[in-house]
C-alpha atoms as a PDB file:
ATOM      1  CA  UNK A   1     120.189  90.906  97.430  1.00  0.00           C
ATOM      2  CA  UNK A   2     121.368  92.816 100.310  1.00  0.00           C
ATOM      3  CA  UNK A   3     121.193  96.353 100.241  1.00  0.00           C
ATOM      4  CA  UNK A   4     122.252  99.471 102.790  1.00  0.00           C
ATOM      5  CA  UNK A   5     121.171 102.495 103.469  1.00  0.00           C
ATOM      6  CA  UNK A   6     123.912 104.894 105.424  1.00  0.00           C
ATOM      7  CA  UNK A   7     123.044 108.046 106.948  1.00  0.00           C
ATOM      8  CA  UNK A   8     124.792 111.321 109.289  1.00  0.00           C
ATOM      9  CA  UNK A   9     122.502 113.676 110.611  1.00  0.00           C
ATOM     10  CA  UNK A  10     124.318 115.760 107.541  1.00  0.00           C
ATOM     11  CA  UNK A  11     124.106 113.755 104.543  1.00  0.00           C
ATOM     12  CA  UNK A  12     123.747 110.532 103.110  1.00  0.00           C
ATOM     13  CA  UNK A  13     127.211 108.454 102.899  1.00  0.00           C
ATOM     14  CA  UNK A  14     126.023 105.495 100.814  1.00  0.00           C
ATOM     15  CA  UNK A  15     123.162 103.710  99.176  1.00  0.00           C
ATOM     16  CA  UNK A  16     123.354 101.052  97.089  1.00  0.00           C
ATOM     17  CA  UNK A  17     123.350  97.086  96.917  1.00  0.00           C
ATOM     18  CA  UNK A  18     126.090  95.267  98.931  1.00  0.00           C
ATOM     19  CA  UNK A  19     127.728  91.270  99.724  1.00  0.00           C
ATOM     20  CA  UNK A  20     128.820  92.417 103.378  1.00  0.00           C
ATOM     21  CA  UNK A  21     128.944  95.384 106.229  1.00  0.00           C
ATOM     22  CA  UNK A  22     131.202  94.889 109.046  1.00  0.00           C
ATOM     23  CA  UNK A  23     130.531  97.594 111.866  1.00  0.00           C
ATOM     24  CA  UNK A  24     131.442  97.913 115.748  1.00  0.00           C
ATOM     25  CA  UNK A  25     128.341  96.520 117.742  1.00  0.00           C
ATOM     26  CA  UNK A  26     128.345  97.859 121.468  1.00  0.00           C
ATOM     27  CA  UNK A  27     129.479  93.935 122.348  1.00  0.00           C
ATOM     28  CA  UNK A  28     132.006  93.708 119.913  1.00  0.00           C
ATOM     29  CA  UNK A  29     132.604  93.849 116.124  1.00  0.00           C
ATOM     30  CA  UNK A  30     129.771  92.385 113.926  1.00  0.00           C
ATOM     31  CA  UNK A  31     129.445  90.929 110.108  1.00  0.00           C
ATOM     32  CA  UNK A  32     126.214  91.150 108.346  1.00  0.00           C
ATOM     33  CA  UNK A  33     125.750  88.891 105.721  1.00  0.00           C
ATOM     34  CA  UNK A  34     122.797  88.362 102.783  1.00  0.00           C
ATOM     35  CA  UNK A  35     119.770  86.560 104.795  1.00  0.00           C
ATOM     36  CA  UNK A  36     121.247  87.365 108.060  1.00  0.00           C
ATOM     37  CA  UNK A  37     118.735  87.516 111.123  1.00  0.00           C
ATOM     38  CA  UNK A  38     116.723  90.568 111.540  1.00  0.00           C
ATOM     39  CA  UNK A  39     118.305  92.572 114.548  1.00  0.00           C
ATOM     40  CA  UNK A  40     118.721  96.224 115.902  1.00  0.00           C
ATOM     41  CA  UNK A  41     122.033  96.942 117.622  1.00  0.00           C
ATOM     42  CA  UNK A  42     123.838 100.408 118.869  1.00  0.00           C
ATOM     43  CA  UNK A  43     127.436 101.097 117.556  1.00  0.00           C
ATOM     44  CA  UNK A  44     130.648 102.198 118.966  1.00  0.00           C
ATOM     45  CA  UNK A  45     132.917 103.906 117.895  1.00  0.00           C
ATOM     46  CA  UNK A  46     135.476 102.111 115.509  1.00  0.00           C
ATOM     47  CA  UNK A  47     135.055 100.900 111.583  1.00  0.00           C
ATOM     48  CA  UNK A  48     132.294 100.193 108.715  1.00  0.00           C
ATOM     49  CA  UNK A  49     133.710  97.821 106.242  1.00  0.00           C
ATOM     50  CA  UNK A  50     131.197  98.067 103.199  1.00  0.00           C
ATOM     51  CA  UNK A  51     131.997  95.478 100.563  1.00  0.00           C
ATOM     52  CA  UNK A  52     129.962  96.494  97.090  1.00  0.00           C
ATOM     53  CA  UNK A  53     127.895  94.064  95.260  1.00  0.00           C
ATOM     54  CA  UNK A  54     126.904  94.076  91.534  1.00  0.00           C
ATOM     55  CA  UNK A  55     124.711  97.179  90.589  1.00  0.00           C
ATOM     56  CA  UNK A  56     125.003 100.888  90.660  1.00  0.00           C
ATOM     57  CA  UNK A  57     125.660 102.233  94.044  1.00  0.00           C
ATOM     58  CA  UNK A  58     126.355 106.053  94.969  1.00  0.00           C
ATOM     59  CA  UNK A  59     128.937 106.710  98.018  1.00  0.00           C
ATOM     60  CA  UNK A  60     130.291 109.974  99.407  1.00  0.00           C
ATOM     61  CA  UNK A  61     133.720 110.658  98.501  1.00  0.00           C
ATOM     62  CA  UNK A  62     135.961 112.026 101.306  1.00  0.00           C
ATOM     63  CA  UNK A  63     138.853 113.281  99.210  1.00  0.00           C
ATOM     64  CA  UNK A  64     136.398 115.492  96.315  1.00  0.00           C
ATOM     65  CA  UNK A  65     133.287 116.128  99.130  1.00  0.00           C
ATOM     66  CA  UNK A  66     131.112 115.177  96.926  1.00  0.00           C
ATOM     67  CA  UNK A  67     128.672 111.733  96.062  1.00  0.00           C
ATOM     68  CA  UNK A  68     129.463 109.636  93.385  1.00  0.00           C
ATOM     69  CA  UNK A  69     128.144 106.851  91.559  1.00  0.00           C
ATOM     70  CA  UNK A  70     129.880 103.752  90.965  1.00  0.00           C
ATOM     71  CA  UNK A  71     128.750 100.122  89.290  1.00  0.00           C
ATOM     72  CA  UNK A  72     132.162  98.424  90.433  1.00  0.00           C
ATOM     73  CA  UNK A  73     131.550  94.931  92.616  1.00  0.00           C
ATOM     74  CA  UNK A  74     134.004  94.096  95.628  1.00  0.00           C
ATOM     75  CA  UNK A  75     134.647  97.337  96.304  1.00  0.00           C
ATOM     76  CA  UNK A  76     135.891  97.863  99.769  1.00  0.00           C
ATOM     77  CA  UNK A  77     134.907 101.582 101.375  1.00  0.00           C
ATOM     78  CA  UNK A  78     135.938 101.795 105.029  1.00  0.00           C
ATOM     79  CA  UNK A  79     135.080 105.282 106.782  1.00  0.00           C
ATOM     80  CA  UNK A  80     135.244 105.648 110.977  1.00  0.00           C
ATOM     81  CA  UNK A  81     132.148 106.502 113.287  1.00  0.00           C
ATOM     82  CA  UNK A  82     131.697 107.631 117.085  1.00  0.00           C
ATOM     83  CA  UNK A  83     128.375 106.114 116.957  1.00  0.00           C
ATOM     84  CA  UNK A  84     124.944 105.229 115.807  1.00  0.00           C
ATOM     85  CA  UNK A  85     122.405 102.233 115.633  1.00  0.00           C
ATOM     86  CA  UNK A  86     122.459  99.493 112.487  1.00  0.00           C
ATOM     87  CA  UNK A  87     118.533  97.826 111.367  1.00  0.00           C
ATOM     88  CA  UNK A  88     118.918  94.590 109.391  1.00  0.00           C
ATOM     89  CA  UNK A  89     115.502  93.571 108.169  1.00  0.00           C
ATOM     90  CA  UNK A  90     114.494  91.508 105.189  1.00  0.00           C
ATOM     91  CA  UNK A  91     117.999  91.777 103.635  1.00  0.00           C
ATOM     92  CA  UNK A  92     117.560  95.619 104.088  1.00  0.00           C
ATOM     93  CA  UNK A  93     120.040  97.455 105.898  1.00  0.00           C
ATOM     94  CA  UNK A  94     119.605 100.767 107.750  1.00  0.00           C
ATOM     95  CA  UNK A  95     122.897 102.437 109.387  1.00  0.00           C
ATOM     96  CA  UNK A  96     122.312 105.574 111.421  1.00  0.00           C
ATOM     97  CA  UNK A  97     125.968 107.627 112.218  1.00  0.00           C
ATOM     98  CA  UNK A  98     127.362 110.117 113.934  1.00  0.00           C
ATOM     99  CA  UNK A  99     131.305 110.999 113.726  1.00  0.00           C
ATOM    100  CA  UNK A 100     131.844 110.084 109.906  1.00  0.00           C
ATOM    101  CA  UNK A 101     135.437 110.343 108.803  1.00  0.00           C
END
């Protein structure tokens, strides 16, 4: 299972288990997938695509400021960053941001 962790400097944005993350790698736009390769990349500015998976997952809500929890598969959350770095190791997922909106 393939889980992600996504921090600010602020708060934490979401945390929960996942089937994809699409974010803007410094070469171009990446896709991480369950079993993907272990790698550690810096992010431009651009898009996270975060597709849930089955379980409970808790995300920060834009619109009420405020986290939430949420059980509901193939969800689709899609915020925009300035920057920040993305871990992928052992199907766990570390995203480090700065410029969430």
């Amino acid at each position: 299972m393939l889980t992600i962790t996504v921090l600010t400097p602020e708060k934490e944005i979401f945390r929960g288990p996942i089937t994809s993350v699409k974010v803007p790698g410094s070469k171009g736009q990446f896709q991480v997938l369950n079993n993907h390769a272990a790698i550690v990349s810096s992010l431009d500015a651009g898009e996270v695509t975060i597709v849930t998976s089955k379980g409970e997952y808790q995300y920060y809500d834009i619109e009420s400021g405020t986290i939430k929890t949420s059980s509901e598969p193939g969800k689709v959350i899609i915020f925009r960053i300035t920057k920040g770095f993305i871990e992928v190791l052992n199907n766990e997922i570390s995203l480090l941001i700065q410029g969430f909106k």
